[in-house]
Protein backbone atom coordinates (compact mmCIF):
# COMPACT_ATOMS: atom_id res chain seq x y z
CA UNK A 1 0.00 0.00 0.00
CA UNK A 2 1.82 3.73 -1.05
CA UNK A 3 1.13 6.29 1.74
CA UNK A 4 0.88 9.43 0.62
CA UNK A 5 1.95 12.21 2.46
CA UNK A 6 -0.59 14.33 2.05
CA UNK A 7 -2.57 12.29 4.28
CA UNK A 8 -3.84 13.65 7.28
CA UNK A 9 -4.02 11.14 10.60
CA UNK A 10 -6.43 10.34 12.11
CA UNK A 11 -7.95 12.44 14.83
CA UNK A 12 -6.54 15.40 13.18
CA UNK A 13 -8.32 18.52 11.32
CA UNK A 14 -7.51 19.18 8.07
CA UNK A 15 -5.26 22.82 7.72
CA UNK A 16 -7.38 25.12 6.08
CA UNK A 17 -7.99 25.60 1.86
CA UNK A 18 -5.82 28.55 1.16
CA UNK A 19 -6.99 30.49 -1.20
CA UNK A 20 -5.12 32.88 -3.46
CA UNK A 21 -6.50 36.67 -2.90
CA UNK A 22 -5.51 39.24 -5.88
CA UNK A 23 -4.48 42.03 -5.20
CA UNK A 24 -7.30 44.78 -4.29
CA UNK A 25 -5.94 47.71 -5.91
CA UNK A 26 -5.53 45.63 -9.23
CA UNK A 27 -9.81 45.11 -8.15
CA UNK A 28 -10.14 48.64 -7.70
CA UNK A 29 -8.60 50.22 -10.30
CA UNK A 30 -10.28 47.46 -12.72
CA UNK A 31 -13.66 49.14 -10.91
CA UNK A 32 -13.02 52.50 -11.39
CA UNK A 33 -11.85 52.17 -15.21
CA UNK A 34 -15.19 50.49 -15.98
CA UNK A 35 -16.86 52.84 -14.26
CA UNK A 36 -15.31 55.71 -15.80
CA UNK A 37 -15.61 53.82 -19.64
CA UNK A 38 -19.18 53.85 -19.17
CA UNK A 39 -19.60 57.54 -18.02
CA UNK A 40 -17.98 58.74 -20.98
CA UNK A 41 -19.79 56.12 -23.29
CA UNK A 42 -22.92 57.16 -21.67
CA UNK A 43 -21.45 61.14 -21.92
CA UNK A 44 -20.78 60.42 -26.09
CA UNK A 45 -24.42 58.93 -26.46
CA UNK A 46 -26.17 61.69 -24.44
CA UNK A 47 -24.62 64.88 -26.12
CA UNK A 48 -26.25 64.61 -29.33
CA UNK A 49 -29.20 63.95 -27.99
CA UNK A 50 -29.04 66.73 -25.34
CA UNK A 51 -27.73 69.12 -28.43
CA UNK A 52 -30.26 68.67 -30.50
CA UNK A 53 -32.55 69.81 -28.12
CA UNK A 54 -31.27 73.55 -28.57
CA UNK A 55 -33.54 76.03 -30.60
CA UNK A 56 -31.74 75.94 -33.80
CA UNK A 57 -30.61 79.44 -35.59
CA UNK A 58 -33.67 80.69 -37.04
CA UNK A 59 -35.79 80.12 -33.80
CA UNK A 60 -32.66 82.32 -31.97
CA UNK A 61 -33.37 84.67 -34.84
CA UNK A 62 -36.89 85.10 -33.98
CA UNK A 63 -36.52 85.27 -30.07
CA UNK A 64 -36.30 89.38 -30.00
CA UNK A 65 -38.00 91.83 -31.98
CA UNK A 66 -36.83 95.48 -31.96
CA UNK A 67 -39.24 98.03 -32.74
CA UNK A 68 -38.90 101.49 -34.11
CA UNK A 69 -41.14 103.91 -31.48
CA UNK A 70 -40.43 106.95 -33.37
CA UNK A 71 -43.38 106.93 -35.62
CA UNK A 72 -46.03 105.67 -33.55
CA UNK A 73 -48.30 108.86 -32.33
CA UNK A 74 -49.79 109.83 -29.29
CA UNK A 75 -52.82 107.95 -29.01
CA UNK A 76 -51.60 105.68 -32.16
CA UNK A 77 -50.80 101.63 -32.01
CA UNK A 78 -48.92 99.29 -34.06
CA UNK A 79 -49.13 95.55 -34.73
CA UNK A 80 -46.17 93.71 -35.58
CA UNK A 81 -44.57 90.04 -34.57
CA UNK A 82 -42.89 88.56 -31.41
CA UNK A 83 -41.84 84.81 -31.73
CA UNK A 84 -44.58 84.56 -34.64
CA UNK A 85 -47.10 85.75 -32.25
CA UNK A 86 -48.71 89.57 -32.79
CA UNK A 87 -47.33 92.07 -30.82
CA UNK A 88 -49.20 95.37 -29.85
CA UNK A 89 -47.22 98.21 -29.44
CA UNK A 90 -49.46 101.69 -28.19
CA UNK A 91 -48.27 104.93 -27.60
CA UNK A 92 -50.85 106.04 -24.62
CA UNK A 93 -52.48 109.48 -24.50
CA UNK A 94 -52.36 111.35 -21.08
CA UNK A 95 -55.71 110.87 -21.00
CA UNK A 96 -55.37 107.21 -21.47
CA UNK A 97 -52.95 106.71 -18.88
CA UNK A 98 -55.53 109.10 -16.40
CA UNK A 99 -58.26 106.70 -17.12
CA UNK A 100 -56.26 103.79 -16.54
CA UNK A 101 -54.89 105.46 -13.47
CA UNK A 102 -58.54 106.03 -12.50
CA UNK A 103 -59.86 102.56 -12.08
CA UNK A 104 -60.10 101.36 -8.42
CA UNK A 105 -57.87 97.39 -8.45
CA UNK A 106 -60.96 96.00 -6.81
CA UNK A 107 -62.53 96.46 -10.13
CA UNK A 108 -60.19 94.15 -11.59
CA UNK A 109 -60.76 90.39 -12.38
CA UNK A 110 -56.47 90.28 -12.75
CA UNK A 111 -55.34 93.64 -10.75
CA UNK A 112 -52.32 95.07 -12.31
CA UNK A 113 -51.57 98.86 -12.42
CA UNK A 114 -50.42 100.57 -15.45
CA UNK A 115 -47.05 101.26 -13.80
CA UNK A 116 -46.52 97.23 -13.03
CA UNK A 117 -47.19 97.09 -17.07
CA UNK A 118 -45.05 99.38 -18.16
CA UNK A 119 -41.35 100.19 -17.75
CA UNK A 120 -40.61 103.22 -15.20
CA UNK A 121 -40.40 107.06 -16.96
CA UNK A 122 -42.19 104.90 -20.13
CA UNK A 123 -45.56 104.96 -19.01
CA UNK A 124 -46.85 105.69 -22.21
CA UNK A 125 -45.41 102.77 -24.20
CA UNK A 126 -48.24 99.69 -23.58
CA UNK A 127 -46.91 96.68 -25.02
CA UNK A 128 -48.25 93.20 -25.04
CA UNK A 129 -49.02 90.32 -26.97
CA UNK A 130 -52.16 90.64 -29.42
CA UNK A 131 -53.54 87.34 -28.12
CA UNK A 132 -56.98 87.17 -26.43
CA UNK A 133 -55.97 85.28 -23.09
CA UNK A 134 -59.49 83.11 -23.72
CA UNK A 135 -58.86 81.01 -26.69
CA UNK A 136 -55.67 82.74 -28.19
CA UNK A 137 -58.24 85.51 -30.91
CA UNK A 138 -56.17 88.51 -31.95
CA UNK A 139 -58.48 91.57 -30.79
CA UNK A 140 -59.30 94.46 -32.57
CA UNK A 141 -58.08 97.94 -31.34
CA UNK A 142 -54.10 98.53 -32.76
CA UNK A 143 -55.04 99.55 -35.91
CA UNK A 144 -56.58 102.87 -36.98
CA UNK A 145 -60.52 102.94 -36.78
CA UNK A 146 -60.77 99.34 -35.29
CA UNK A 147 -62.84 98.55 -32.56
CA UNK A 148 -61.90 99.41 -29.24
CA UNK A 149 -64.93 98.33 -27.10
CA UNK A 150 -66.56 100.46 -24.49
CA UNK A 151 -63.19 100.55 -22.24
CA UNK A 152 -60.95 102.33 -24.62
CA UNK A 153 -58.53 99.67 -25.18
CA UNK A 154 -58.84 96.71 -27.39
CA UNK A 155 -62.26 94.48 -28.00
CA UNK A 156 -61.91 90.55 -28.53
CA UNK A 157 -64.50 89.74 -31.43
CA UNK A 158 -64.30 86.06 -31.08
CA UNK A 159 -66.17 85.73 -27.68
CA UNK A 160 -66.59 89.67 -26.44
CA UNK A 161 -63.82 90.24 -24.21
CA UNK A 162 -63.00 93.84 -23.46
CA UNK A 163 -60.00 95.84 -22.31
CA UNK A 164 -59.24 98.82 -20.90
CA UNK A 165 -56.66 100.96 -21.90
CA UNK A 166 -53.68 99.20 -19.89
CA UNK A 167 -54.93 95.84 -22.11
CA UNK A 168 -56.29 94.72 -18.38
CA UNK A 169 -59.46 92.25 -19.20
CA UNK A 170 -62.69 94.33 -18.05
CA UNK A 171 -65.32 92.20 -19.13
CA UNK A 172 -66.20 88.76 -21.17
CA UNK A 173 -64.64 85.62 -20.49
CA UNK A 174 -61.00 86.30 -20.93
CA UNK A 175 -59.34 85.14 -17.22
CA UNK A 176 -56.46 87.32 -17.47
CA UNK A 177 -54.85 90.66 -19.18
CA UNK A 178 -53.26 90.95 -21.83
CA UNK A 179 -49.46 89.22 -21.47
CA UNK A 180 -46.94 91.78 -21.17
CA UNK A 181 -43.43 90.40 -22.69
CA UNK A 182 -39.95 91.05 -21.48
CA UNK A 183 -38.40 93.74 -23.09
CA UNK A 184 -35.99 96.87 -22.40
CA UNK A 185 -35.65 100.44 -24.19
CA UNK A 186 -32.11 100.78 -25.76
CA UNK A 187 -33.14 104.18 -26.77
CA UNK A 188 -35.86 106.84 -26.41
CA UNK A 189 -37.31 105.58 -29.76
CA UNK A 190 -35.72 102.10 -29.75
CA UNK A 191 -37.91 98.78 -27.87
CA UNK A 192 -35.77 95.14 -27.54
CA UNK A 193 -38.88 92.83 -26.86
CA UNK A 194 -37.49 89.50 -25.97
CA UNK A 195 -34.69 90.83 -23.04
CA UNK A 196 -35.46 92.56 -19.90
């Protein structure tokens, strides 16, 4: 009979299995480099998709409109185009701004003053969008001889909606005034809707 010499006698425990244990920063490193591959695979996937979520150059294009004052009279309104929406643009009479002044806030379904719609020592430049907060109607009242409605300011001939002079809703079914954009003066005769 061979004897081997592994053999362990009897009445003896076996030593214990050793096992071989690499070396953990080889582990960790491995770890961190697949960790770091994926982020920048995940990085190169996402950018296009991310990018081509950017307005492209003609939407930038459209995203101010400046707008020549200098022609527009006392008392006189314009109509031109903000992000391919109309844009009023009114040149208030002093008796305009008085009767807007006049009217009490409680009054008001949406209670703005003229001086929160307007930009300070501009009080008489009134611009907002032409769009009937109801259901989106352009009303009548920018251009010469149109319908004004009973307030003075502009009159909504889609459902009845009425305005006063600040382009505050006074009566029909519109919920709110008229939406007054961002925009700055970059001269006494010079209006940059789009910036503040």
């Amino acid at each position: 009979m061979a004897t081997v010499d592994n053999a362990v006698p009897p009445g003896e425990s076996p030593e214990p299995f050793e096992e071989t244990v690499e070396n953990p920063r080889r582990r960790d490193y491995l770890s961190i480099g697949a960790v770091a591959f994926a982020g920048v695979g995940a990085g190169v996937i996402a950018l296009p998709l991310i990018n081509q979520m950017n307005p492209s150059e003609d939407v930038l294009a459209l995203s101010t409109t400046e707008v020549d004052l200098s022609s527009i009279e006392p008392g006189q309104a314009i109509t031109t185009s903000f992000r391919k929406q109309p844009l009023f643009v009114r040149n208030l009479t002093q008796k305009e701004i008085a009767e807007a002044d006049a009217v009490p806030l409680s009054d008001l379904r949406d209670p703005e003053t003229l001086e929160q719609r307007t930009k300070e020592g501009h009080k008489n430049w009134l611009i907002t969008l032409g769009v009937c907060t109801h259901l989106g109607c352009v009303p009548l009242g920018a251009g010469e001889g149109e319908n004004r409605g009973p307030y003075g300011g502009y009159f909504c001939p889609c459902h009845g909606s009425m305005y006063d002079t600040a382009a505050r809703i006074r009566q029909g079914p519109a919920p709110k005034n008229l939406f007054v954009p961002d925009y700055k003066f970059t001269s006494d005769t010079s209006v940059l809707v789009g910036e503040a």
